[in-house]
PDB file of N, CA and C in Angstrom:
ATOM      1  N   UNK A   1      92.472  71.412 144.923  1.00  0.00           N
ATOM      2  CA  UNK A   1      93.477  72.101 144.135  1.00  0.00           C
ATOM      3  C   UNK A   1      92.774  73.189 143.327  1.00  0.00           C
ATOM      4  N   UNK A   2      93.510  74.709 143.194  1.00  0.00           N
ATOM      5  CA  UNK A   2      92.319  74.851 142.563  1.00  0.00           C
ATOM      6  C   UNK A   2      93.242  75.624 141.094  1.00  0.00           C
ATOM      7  N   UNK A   3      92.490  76.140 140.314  1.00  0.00           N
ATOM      8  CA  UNK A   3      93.311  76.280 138.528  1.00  0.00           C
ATOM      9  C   UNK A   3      93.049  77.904 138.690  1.00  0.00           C
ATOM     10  N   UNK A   4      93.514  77.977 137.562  1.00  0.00           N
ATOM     11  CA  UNK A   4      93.392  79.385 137.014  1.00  0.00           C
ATOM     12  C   UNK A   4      93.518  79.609 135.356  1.00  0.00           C
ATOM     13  N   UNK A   5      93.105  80.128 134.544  1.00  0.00           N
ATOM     14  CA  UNK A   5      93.327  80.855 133.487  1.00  0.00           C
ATOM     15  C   UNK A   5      93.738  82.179 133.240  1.00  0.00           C
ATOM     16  N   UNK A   6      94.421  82.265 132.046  1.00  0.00           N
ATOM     17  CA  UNK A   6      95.302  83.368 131.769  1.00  0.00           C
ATOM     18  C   UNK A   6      95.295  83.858 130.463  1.00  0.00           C
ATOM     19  N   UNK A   7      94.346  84.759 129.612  1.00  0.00           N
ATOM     20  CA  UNK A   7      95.031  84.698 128.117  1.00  0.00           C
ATOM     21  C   UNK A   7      95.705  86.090 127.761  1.00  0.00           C
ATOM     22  N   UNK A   8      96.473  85.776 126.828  1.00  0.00           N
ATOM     23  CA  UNK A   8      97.285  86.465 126.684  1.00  0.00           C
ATOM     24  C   UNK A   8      97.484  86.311 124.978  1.00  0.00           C
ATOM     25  N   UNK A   9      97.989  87.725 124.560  1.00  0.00           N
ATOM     26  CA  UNK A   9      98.488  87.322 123.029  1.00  0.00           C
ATOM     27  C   UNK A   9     100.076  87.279 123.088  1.00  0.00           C
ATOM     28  N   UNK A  10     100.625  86.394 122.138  1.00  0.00           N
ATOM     29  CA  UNK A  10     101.875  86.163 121.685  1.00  0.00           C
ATOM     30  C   UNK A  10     102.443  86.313 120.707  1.00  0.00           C
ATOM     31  N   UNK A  11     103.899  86.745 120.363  1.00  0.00           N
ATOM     32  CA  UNK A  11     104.491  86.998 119.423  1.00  0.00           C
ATOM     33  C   UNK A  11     105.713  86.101 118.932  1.00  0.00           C
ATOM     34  N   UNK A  12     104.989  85.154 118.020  1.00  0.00           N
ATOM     35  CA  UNK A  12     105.986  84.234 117.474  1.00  0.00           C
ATOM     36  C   UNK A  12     107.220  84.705 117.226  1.00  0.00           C
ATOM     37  N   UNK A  13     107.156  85.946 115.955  1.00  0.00           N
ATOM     38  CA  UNK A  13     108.025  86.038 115.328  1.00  0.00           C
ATOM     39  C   UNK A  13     108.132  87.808 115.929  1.00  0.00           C
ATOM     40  N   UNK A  14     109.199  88.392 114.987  1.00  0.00           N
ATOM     41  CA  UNK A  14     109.290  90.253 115.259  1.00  0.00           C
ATOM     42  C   UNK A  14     108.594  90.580 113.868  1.00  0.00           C
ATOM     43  N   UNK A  15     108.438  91.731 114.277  1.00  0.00           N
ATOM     44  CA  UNK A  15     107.372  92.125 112.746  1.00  0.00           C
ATOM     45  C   UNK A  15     108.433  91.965 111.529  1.00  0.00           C
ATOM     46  N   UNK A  16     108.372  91.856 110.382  1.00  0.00           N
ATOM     47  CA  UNK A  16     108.934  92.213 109.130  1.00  0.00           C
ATOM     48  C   UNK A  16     108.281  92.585 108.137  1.00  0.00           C
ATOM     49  N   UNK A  17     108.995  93.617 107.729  1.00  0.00           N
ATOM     50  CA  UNK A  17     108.762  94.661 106.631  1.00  0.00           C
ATOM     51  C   UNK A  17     109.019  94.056 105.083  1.00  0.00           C
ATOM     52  N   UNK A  18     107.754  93.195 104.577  1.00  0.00           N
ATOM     53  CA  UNK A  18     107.589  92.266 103.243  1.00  0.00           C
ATOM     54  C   UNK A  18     107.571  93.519 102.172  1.00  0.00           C
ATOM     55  N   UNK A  19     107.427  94.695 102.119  1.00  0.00           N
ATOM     56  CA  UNK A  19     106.498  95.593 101.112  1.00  0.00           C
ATOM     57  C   UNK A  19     107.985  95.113  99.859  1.00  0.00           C
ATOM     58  N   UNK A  20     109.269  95.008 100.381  1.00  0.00           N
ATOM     59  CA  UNK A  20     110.247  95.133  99.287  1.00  0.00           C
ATOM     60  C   UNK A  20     109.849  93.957  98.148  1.00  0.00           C
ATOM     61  N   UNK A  21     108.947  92.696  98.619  1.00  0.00           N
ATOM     62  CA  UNK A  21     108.690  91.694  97.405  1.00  0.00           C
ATOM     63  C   UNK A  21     108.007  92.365  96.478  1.00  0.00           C
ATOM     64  N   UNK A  22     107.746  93.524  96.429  1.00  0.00           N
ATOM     65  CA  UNK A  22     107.047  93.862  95.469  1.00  0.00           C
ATOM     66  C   UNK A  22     107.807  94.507  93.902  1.00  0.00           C
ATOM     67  N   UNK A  23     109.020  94.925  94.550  1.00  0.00           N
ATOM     68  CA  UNK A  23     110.577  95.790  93.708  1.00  0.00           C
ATOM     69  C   UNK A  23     110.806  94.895  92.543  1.00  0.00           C
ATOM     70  N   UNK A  24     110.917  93.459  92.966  1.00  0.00           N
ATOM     71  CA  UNK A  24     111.095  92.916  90.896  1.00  0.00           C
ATOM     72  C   UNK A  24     109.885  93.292  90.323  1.00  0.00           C
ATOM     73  N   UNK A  25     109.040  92.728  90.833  1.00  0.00           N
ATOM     74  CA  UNK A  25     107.292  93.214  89.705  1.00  0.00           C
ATOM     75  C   UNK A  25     107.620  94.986  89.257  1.00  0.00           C
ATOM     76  N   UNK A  26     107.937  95.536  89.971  1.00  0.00           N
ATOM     77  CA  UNK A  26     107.585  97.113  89.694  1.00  0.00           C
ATOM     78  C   UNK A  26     109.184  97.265  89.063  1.00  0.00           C
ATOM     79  N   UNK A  27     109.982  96.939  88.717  1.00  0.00           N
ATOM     80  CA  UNK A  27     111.886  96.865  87.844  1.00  0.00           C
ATOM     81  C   UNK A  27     110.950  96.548  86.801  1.00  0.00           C
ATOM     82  N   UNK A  28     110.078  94.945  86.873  1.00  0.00           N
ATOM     83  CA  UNK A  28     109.827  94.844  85.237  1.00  0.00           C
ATOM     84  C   UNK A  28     108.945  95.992  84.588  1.00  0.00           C
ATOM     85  N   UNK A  29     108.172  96.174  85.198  1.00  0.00           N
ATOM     86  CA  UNK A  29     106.967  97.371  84.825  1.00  0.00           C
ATOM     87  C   UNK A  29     108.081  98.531  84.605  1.00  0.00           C
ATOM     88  N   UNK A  30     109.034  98.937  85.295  1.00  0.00           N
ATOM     89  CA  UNK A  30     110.077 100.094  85.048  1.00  0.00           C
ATOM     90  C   UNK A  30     110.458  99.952  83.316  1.00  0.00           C
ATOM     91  N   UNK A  31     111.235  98.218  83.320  1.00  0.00           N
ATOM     92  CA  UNK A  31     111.586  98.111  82.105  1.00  0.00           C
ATOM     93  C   UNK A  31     110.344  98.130  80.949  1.00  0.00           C
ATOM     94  N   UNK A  32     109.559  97.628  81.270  1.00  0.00           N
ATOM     95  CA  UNK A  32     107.868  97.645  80.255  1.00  0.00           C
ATOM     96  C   UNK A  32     108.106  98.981  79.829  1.00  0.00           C
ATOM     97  N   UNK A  33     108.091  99.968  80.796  1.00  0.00           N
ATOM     98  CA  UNK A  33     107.665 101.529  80.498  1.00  0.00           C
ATOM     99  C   UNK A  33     108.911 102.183  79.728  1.00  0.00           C
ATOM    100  N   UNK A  34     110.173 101.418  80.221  1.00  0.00           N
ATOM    101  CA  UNK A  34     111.320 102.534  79.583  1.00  0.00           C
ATOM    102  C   UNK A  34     111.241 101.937  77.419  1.00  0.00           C
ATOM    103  N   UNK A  35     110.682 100.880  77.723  1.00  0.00           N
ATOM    104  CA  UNK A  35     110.644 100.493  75.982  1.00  0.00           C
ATOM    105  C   UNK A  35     109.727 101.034  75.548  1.00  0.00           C
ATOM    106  N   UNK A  36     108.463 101.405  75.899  1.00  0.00           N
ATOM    107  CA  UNK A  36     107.543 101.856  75.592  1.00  0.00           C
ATOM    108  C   UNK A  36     107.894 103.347  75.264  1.00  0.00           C
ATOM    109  N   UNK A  37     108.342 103.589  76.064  1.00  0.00           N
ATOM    110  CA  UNK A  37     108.926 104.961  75.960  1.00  0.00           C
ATOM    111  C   UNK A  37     109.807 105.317  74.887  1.00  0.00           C
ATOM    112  N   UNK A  38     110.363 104.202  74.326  1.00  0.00           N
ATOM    113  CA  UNK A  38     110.997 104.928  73.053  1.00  0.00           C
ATOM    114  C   UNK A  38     110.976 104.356  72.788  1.00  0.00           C
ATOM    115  N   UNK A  39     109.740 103.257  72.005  1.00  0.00           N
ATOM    116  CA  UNK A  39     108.815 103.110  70.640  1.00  0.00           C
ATOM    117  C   UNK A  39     108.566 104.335  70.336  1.00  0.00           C
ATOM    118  N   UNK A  40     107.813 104.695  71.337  1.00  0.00           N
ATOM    119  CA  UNK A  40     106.929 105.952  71.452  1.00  0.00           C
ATOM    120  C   UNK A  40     107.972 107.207  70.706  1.00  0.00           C
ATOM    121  N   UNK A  41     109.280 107.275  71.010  1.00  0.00           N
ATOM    122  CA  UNK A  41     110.221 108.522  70.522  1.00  0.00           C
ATOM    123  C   UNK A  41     110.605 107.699  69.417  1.00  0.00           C
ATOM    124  N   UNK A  42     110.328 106.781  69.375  1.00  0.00           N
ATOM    125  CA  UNK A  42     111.118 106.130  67.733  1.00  0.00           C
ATOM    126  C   UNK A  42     110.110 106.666  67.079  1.00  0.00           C
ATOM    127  N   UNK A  43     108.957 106.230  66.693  1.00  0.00           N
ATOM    128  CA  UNK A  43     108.167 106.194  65.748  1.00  0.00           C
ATOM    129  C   UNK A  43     107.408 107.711  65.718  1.00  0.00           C
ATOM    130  N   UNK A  44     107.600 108.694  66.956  1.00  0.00           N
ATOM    131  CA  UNK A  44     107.460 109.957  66.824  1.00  0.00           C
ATOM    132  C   UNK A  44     108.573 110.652  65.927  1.00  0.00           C
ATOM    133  N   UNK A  45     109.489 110.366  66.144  1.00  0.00           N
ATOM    134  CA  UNK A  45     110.953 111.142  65.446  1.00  0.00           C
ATOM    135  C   UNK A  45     110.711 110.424  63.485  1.00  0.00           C
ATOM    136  N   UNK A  46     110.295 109.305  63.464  1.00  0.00           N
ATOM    137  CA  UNK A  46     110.182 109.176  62.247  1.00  0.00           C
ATOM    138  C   UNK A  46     108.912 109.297  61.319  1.00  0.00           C
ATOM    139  N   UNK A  47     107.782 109.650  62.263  1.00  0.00           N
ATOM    140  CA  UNK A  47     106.484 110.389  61.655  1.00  0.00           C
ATOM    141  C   UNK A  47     107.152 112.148  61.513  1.00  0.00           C
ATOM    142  N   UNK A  48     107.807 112.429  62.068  1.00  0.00           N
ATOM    143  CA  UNK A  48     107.757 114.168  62.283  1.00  0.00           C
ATOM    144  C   UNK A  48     108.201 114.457  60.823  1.00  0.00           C
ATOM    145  N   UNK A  49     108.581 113.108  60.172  1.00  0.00           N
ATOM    146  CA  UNK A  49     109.723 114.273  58.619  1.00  0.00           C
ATOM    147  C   UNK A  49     108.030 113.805  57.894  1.00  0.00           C
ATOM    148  N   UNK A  50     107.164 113.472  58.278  1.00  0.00           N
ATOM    149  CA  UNK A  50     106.091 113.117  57.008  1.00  0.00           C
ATOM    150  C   UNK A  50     104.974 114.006  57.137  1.00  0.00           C
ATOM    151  N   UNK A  51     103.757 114.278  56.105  1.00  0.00           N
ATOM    152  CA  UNK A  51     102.797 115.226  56.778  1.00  0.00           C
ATOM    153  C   UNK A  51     101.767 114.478  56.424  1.00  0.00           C
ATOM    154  N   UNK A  52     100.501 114.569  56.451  1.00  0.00           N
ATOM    155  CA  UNK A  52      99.589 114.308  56.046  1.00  0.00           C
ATOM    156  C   UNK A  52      98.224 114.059  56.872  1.00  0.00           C
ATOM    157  N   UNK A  53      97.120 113.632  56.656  1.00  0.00           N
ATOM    158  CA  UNK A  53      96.077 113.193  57.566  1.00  0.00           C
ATOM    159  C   UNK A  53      96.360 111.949  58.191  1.00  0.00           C
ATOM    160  N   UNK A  54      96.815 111.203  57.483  1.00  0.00           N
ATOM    161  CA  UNK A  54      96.739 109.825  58.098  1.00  0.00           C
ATOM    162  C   UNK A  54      98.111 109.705  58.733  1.00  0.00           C
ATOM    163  N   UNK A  55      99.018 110.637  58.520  1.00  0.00           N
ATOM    164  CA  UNK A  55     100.381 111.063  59.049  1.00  0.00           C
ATOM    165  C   UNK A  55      99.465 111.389  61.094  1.00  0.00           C
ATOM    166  N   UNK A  56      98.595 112.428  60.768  1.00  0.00           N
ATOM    167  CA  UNK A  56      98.405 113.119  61.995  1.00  0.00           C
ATOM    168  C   UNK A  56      97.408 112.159  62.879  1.00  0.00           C
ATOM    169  N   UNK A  57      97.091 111.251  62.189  1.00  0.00           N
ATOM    170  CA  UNK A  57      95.909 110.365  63.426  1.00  0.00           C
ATOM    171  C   UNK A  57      96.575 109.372  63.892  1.00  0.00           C
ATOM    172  N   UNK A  58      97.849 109.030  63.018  1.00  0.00           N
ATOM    173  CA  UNK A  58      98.799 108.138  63.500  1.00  0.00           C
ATOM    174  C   UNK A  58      99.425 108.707  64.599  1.00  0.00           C
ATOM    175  N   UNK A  59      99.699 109.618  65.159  1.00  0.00           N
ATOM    176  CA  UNK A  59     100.100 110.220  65.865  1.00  0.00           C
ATOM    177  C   UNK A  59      99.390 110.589  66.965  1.00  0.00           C
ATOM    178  N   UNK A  60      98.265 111.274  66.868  1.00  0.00           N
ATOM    179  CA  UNK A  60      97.171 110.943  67.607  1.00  0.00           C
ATOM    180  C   UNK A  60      97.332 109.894  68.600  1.00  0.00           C
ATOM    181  N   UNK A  61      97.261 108.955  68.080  1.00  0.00           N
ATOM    182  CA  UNK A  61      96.393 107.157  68.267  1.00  0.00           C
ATOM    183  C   UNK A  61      97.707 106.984  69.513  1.00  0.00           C
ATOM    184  N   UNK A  62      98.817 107.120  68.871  1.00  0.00           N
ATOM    185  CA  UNK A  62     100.215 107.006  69.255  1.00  0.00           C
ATOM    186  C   UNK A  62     100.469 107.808  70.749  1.00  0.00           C
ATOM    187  N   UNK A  63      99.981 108.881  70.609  1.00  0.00           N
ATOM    188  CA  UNK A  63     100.286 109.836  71.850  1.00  0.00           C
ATOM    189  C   UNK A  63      98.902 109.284  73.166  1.00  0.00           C
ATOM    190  N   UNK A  64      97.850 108.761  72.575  1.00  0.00           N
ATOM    191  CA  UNK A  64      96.767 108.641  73.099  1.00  0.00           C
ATOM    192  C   UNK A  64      97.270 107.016  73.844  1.00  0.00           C
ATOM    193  N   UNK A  65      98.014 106.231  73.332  1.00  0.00           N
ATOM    194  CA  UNK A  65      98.179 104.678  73.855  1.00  0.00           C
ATOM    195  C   UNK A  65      99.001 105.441  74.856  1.00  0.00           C
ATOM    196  N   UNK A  66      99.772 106.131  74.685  1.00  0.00           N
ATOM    197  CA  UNK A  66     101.124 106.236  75.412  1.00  0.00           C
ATOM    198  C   UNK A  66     100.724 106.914  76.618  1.00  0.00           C
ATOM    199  N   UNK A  67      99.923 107.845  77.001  1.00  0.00           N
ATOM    200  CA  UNK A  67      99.276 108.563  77.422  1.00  0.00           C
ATOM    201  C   UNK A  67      98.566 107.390  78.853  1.00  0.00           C
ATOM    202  N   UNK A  68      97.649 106.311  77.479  1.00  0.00           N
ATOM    203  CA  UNK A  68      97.101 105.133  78.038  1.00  0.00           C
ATOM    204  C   UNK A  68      98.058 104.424  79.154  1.00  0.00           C
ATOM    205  N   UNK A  69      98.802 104.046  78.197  1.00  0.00           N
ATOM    206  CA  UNK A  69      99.763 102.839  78.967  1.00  0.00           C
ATOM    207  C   UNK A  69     100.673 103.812  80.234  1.00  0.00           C
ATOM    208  N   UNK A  70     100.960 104.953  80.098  1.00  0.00           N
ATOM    209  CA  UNK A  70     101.313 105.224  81.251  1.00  0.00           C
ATOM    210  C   UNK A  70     100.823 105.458  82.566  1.00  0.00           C
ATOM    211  N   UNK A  71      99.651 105.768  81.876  1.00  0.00           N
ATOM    212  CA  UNK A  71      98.404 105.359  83.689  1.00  0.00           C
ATOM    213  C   UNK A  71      98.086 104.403  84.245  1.00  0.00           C
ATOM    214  N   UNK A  72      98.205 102.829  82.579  1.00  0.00           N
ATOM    215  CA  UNK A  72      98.338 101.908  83.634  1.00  0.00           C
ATOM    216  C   UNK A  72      99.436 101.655  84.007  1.00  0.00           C
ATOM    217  N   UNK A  73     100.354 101.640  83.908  1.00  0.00           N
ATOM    218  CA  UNK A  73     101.586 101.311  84.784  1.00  0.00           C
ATOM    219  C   UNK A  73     102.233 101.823  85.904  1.00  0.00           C
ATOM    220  N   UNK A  74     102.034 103.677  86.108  1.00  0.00           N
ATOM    221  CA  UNK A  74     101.673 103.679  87.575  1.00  0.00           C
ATOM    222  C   UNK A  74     100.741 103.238  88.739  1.00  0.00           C
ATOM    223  N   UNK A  75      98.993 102.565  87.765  1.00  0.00           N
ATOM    224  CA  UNK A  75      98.300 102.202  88.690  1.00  0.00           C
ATOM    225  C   UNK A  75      98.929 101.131  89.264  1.00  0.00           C
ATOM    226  N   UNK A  76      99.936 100.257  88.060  1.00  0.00           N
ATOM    227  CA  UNK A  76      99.995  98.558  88.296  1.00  0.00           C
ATOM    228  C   UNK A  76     101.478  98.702  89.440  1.00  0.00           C
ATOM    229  N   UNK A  77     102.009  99.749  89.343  1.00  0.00           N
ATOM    230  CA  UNK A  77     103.021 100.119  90.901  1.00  0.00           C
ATOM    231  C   UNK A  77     102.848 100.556  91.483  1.00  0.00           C
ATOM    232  N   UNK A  78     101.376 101.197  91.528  1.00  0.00           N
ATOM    233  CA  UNK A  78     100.814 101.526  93.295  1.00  0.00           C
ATOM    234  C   UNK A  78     100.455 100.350  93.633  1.00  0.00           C
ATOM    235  N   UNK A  79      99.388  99.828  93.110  1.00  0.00           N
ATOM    236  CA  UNK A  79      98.789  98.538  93.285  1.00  0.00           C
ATOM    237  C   UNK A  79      99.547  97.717  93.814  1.00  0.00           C
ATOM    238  N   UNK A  80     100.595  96.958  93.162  1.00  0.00           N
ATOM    239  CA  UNK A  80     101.703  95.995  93.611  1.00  0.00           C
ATOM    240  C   UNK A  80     102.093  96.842  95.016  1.00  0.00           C
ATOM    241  N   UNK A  81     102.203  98.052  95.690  1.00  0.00           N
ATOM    242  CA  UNK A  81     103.049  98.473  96.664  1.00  0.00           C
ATOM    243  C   UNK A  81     101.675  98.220  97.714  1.00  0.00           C
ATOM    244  N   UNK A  82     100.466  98.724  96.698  1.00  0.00           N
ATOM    245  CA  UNK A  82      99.487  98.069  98.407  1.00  0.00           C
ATOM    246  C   UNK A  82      99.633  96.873  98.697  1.00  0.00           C
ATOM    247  N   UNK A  83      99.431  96.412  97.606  1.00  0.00           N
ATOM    248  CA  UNK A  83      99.031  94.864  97.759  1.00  0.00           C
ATOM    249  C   UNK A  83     100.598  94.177  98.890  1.00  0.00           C
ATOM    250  N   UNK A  84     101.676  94.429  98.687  1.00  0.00           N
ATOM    251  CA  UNK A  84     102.630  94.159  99.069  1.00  0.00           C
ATOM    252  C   UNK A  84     102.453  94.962 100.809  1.00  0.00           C
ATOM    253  N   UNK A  85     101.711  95.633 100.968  1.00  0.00           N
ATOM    254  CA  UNK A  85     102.104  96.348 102.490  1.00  0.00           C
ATOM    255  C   UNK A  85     100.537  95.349 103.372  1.00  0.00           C
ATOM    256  N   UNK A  86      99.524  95.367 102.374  1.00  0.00           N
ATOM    257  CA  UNK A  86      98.399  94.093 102.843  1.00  0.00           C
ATOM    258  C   UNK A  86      99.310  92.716 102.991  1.00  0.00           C
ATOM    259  N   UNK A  87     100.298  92.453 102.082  1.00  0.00           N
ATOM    260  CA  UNK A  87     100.669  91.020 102.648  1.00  0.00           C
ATOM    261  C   UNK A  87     101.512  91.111 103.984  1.00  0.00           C
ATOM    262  N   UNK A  88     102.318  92.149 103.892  1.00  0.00           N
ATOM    263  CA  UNK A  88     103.238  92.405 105.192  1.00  0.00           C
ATOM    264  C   UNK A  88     102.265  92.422 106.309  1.00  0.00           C
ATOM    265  N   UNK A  89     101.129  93.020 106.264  1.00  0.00           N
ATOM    266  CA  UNK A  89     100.128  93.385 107.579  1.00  0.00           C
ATOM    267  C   UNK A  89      99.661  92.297 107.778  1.00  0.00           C
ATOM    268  N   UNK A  90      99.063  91.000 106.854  1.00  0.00           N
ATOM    269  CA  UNK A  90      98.501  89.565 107.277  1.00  0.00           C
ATOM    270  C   UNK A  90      99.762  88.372 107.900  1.00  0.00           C
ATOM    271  N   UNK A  91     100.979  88.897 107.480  1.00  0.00           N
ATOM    272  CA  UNK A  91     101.757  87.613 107.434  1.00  0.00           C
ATOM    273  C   UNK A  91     102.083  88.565 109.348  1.00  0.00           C
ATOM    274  N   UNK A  92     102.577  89.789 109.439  1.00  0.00           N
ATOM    275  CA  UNK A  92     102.537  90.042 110.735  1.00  0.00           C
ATOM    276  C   UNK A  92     101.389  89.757 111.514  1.00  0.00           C
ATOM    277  N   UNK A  93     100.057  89.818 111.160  1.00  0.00           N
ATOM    278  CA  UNK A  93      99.099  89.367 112.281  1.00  0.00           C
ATOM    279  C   UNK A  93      99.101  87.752 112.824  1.00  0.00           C
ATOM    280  N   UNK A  94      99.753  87.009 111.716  1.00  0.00           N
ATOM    281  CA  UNK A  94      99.642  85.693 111.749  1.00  0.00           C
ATOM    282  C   UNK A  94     101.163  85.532 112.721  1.00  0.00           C
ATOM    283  N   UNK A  95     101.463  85.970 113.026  1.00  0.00           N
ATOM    284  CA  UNK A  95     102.782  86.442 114.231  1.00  0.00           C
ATOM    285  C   UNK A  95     102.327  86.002 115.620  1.00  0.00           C
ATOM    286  N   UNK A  96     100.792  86.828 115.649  1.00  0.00           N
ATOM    287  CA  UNK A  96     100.369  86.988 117.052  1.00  0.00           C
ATOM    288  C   UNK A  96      99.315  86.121 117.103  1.00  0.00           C
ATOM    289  N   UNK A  97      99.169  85.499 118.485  1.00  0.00           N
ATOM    290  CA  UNK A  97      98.155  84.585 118.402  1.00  0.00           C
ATOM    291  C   UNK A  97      97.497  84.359 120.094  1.00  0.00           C
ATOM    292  N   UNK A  98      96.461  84.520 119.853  1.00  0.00           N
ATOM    293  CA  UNK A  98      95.837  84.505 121.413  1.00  0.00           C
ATOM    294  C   UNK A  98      96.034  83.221 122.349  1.00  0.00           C
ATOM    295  N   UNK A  99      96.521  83.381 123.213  1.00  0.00           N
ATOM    296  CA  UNK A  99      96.900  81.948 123.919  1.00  0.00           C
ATOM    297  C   UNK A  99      95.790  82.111 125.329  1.00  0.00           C
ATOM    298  N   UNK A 100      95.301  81.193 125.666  1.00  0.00           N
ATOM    299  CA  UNK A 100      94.437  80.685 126.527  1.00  0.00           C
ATOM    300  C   UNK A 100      95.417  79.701 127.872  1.00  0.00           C
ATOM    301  N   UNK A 101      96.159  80.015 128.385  1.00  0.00           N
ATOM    302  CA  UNK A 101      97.119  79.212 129.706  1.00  0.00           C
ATOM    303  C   UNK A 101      95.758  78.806 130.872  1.00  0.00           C
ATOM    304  N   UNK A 102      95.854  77.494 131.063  1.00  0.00           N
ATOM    305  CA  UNK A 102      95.136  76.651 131.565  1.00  0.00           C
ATOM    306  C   UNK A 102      96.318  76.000 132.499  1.00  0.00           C
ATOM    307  N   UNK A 103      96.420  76.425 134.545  1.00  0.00           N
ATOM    308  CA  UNK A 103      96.996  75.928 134.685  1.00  0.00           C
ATOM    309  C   UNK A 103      96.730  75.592 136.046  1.00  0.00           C
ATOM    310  N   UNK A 104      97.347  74.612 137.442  1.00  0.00           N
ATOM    311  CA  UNK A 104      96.856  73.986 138.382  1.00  0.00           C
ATOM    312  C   UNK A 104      97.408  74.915 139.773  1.00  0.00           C
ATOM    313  N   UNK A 105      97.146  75.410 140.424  1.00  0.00           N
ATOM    314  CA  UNK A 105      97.696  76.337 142.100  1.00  0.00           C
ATOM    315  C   UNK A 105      98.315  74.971 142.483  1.00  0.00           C
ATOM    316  N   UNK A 106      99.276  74.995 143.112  1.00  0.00           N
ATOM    317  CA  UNK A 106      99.767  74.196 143.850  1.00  0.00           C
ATOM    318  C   UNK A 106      99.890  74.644 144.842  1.00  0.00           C
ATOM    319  N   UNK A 107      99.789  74.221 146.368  1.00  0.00           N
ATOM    320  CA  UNK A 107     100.239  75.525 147.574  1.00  0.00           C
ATOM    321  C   UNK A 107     100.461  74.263 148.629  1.00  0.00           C
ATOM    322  N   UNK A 108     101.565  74.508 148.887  1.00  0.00           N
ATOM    323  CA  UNK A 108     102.887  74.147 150.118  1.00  0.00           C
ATOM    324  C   UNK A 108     102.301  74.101 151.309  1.00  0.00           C
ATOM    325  N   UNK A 109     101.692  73.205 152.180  1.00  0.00           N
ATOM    326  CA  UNK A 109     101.185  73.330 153.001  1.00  0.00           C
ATOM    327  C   UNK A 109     102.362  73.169 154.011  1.00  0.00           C
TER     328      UNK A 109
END
């Protein structure tokens, strides 16, 4: 009798497009930023009627966080969107899987 082998890759599943788990994390970071954002116009609009030195470094300090915090929070929604298109690309590879078919000729004499 005699066998043969065959490998081949397979596709469990169809691909799917995971990147959207990433949309609540990056809504809250939206909401993080829209409060931040007007602290930031609150406490600007109520420094502007005052003058002074310690008036102007407050302000400073103020424009400089804001400045801060807004770079991280686009890094932290790119980030979340890679990180989210790396999970889509592992959970699709784990889809496909090399199969090894191990099987017997039979022949009809």
């Amino acid at each position: 009798m005699d066998s043969g082998t065959e490998k081949i890759h397979y596709q469990f599943e169809s691909f799917k497009d995971l990147t959207k788990k990433a949309n609540p994390f990056i809504r809250y970071l939206e909401q993080l930023e829209e409060s931040s954002r007007k602290l930031h116009l609150l406490t600007e609009n109520e420094l502007s009627s005052n003058e002074g030195l310690i008036i102007d470094k407050a302000e400073e300090k103020i424009r400089e966080r804001t400045e801060y915090q807004q770079l991280y929070y686009e890094t932290c929604k790119s980030s979340m969107k890679n990180m989210a298109a790396k999970y889509t690309d592992i959970v699709n590879d784990m889809n496909f899987q090399k199969i090894t078919l191990h099987y017997d000729i039979i022949k009809n004499d």
